[in-house]
PDB file of N, CA and C in Angstrom:
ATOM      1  N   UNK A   1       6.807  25.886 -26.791  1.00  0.00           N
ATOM      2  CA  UNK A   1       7.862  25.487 -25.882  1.00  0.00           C
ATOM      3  C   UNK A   1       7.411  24.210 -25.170  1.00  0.00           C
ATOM      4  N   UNK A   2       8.189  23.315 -25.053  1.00  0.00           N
ATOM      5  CA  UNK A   2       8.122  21.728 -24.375  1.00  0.00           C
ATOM      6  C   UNK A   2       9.233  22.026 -22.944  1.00  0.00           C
ATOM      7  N   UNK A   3       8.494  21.171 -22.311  1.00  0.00           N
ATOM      8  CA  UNK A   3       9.232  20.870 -21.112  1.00  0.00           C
ATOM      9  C   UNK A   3       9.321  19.866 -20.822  1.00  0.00           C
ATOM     10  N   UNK A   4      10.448  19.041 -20.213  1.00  0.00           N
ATOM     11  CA  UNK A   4      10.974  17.741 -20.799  1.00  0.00           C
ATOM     12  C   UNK A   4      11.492  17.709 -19.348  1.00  0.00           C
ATOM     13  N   UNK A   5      11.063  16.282 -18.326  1.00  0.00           N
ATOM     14  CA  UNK A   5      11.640  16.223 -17.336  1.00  0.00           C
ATOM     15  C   UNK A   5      12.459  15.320 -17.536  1.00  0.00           C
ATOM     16  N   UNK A   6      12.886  14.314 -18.648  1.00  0.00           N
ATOM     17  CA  UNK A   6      13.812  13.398 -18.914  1.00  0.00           C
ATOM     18  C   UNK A   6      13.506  12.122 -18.476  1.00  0.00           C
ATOM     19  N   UNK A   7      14.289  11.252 -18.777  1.00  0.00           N
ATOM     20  CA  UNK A   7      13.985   9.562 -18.118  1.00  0.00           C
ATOM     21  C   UNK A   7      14.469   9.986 -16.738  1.00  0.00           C
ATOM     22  N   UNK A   8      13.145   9.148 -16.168  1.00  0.00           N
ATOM     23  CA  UNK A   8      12.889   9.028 -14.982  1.00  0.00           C
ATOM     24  C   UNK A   8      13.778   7.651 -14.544  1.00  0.00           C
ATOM     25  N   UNK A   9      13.778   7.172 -13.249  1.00  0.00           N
ATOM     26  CA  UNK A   9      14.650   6.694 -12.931  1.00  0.00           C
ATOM     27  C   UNK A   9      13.859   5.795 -12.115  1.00  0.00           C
ATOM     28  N   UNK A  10      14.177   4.410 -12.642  1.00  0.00           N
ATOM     29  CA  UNK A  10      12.949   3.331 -12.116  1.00  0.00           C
ATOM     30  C   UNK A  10      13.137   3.306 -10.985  1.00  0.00           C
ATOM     31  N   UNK A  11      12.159   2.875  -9.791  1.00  0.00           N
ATOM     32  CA  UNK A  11      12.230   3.145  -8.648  1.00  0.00           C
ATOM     33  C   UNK A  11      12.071   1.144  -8.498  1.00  0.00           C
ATOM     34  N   UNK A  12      12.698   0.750  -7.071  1.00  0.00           N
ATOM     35  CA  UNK A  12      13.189  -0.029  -6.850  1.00  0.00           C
ATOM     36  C   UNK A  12      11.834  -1.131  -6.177  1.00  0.00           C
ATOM     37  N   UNK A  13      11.389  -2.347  -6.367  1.00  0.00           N
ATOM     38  CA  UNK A  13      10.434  -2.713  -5.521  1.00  0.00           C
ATOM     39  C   UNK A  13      10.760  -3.666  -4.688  1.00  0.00           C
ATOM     40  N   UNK A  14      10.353  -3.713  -3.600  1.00  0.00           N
ATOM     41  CA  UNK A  14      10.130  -4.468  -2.492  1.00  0.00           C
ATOM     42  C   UNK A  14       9.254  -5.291  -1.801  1.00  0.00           C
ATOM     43  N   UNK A  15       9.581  -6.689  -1.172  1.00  0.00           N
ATOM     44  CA  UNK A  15       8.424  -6.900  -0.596  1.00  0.00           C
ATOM     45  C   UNK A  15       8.073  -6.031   0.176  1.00  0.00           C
ATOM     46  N   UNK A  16       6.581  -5.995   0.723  1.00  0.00           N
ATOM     47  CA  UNK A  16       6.370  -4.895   1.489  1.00  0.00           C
ATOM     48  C   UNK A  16       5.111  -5.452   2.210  1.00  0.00           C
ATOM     49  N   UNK A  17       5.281  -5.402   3.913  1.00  0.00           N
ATOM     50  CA  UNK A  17       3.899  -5.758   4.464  1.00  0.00           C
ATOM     51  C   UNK A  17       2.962  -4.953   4.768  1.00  0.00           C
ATOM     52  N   UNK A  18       1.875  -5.276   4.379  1.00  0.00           N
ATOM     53  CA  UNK A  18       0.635  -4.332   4.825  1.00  0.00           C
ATOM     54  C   UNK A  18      -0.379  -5.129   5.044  1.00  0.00           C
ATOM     55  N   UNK A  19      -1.335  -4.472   5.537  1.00  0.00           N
ATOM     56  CA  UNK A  19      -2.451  -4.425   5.840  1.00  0.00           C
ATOM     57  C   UNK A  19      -3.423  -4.823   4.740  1.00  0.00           C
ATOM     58  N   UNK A  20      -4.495  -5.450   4.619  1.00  0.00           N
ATOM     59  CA  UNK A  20      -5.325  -5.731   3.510  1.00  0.00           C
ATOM     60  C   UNK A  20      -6.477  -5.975   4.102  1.00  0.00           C
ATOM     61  N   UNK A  21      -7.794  -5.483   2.979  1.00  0.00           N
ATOM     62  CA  UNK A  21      -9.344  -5.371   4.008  1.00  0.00           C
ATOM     63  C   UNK A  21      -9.502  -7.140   3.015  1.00  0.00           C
ATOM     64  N   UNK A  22     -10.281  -7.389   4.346  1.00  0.00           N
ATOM     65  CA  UNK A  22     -11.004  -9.043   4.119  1.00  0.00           C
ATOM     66  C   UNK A  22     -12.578  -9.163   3.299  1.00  0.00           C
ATOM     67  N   UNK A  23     -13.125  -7.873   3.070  1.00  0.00           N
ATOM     68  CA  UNK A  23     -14.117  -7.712   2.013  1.00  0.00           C
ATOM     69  C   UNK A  23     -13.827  -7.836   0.446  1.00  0.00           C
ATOM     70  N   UNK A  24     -14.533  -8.810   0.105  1.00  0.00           N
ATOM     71  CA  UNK A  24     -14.426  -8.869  -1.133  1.00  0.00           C
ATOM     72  C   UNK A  24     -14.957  -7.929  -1.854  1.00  0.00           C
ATOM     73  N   UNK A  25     -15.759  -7.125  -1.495  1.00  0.00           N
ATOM     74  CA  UNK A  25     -16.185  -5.917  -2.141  1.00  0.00           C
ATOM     75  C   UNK A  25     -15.334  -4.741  -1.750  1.00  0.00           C
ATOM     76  N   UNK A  26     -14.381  -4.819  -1.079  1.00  0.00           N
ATOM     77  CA  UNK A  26     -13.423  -3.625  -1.222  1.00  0.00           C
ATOM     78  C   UNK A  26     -11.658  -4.098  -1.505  1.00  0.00           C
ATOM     79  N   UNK A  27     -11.504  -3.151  -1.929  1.00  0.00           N
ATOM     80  CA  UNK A  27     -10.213  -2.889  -2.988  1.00  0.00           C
ATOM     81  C   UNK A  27      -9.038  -2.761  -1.538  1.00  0.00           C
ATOM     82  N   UNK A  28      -9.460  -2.073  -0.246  1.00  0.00           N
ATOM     83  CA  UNK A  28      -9.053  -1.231   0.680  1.00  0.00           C
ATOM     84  C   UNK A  28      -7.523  -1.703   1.314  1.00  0.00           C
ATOM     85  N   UNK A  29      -6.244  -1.448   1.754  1.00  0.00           N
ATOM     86  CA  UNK A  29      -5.257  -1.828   1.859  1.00  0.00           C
ATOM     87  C   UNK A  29      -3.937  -0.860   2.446  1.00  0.00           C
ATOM     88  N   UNK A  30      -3.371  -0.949   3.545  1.00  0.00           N
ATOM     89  CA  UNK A  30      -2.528  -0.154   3.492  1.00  0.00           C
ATOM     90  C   UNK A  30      -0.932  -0.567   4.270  1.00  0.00           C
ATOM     91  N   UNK A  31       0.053   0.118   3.965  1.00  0.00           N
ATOM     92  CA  UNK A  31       1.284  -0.561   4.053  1.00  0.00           C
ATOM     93  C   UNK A  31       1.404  -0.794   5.443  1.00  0.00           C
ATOM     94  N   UNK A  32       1.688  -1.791   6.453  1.00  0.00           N
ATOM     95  CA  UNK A  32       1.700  -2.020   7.812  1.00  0.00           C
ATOM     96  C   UNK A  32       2.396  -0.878   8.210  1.00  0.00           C
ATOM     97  N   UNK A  33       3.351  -0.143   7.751  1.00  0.00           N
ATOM     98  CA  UNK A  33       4.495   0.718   8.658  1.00  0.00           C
ATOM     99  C   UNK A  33       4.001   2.168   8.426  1.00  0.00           C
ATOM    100  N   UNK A  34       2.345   2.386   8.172  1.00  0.00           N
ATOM    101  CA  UNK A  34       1.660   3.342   8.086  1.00  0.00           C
ATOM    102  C   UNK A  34       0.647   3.114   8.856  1.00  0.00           C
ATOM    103  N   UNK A  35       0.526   2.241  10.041  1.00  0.00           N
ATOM    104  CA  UNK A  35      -1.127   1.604  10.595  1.00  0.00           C
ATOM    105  C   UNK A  35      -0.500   2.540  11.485  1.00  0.00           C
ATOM    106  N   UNK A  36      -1.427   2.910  13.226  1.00  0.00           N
ATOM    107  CA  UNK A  36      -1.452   3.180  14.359  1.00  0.00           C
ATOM    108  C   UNK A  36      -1.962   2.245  14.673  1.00  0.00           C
ATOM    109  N   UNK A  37      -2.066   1.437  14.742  1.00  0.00           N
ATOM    110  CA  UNK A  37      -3.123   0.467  15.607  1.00  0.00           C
ATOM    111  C   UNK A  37      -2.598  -1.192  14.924  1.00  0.00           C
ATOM    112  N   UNK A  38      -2.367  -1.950  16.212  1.00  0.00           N
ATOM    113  CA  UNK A  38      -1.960  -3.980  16.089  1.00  0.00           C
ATOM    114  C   UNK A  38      -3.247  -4.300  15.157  1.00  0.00           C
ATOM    115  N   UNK A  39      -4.163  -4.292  15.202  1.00  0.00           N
ATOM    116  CA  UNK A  39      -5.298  -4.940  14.262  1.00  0.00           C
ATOM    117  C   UNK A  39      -6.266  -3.997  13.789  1.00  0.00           C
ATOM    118  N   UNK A  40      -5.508  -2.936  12.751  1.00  0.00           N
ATOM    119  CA  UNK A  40      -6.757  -1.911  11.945  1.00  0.00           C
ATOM    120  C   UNK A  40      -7.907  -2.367  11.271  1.00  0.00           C
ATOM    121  N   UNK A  41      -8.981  -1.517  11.414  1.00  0.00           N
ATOM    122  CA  UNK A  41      -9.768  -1.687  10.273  1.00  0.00           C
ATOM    123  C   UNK A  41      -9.702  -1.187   9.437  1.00  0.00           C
ATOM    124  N   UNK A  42     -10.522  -1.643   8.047  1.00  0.00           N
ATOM    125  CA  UNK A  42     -10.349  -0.649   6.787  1.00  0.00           C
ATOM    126  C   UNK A  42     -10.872   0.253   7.028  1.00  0.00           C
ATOM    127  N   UNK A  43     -10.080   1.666   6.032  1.00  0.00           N
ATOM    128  CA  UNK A  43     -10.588   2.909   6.645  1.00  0.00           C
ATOM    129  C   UNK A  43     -11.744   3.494   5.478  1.00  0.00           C
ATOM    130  N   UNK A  44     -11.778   2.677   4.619  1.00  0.00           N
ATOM    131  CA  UNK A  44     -12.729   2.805   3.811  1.00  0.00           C
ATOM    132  C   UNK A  44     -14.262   2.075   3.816  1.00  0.00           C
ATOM    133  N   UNK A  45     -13.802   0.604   4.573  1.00  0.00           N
ATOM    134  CA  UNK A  45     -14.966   0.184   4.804  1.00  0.00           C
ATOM    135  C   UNK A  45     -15.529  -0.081   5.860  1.00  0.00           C
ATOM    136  N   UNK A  46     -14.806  -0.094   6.906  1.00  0.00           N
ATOM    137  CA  UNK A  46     -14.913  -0.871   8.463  1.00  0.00           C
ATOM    138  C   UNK A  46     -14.881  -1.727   8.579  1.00  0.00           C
ATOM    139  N   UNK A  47     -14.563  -2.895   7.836  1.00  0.00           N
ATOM    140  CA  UNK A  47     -14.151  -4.153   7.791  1.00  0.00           C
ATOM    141  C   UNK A  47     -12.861  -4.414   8.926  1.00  0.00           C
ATOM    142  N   UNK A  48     -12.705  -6.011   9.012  1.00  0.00           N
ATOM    143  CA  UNK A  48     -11.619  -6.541   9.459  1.00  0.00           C
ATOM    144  C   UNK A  48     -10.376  -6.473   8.582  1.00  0.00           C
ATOM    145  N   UNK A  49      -8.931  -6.301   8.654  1.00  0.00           N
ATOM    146  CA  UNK A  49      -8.021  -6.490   7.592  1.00  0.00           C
ATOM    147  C   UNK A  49      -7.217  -7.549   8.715  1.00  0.00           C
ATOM    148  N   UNK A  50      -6.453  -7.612   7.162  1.00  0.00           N
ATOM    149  CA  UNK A  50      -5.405  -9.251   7.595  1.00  0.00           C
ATOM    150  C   UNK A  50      -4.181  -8.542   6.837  1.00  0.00           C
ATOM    151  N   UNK A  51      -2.830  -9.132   7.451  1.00  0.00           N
ATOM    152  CA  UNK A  51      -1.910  -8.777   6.860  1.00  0.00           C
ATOM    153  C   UNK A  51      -1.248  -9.940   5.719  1.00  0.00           C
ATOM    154  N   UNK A  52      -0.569  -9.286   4.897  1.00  0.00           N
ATOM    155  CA  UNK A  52      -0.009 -10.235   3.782  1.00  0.00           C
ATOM    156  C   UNK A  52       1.107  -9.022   3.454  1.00  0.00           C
ATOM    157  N   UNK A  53       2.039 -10.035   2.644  1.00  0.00           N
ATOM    158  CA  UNK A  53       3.180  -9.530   1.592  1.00  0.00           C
ATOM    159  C   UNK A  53       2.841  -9.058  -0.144  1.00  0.00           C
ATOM    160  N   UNK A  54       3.080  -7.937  -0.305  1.00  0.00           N
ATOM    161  CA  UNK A  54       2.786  -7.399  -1.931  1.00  0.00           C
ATOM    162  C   UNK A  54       4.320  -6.676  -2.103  1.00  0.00           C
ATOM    163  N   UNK A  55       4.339  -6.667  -3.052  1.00  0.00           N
ATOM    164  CA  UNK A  55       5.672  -6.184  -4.167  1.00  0.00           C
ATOM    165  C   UNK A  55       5.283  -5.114  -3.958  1.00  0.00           C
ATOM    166  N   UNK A  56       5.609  -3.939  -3.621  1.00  0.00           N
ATOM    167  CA  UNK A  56       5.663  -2.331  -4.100  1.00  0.00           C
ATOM    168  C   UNK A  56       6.614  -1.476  -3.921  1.00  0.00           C
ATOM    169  N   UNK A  57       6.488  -0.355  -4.677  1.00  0.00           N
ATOM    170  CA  UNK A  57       7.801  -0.001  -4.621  1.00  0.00           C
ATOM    171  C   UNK A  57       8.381   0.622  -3.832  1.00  0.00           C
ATOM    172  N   UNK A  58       9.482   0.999  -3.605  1.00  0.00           N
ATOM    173  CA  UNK A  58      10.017   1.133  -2.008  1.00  0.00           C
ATOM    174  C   UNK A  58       9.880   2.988  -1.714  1.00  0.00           C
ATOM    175  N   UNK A  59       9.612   2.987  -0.130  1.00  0.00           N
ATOM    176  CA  UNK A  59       9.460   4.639   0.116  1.00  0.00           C
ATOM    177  C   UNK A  59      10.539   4.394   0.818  1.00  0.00           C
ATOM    178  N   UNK A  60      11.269   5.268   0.908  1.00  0.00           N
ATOM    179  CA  UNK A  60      12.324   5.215   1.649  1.00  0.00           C
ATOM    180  C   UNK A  60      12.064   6.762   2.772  1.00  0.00           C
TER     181      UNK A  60
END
């Protein structure tokens, strides 16, 4: 027996601002409208982050 959830239904992308760590050795990043805090650090590295614009796809 197969189970078949069908075509999925492309989800829509957006610019989107977030948060981004300023270490080049970390990957670390998160969407601004998920921070608590005006100037987070990464929560992976303790670094400084900076904000920028990335394409992703939209949470509604």
């Amino acid at each position: 027996m197969s189970f078949s959830r069908g075509p999925k239904e492309p989800v829509p992308e957006v610019d989107t601002n977030v948060w981004s760590c300023t270490s080049e050795a970390c990957q670390g990043w998160m969407r601004e409208s998920y921070s608590f805090s005006e100037e987070p650090e990464c929560p992976l590295c303790k670094s400084s982050m900076e904000q920028e614009v990335r394409v992703l796809p939209e949470v509604k």
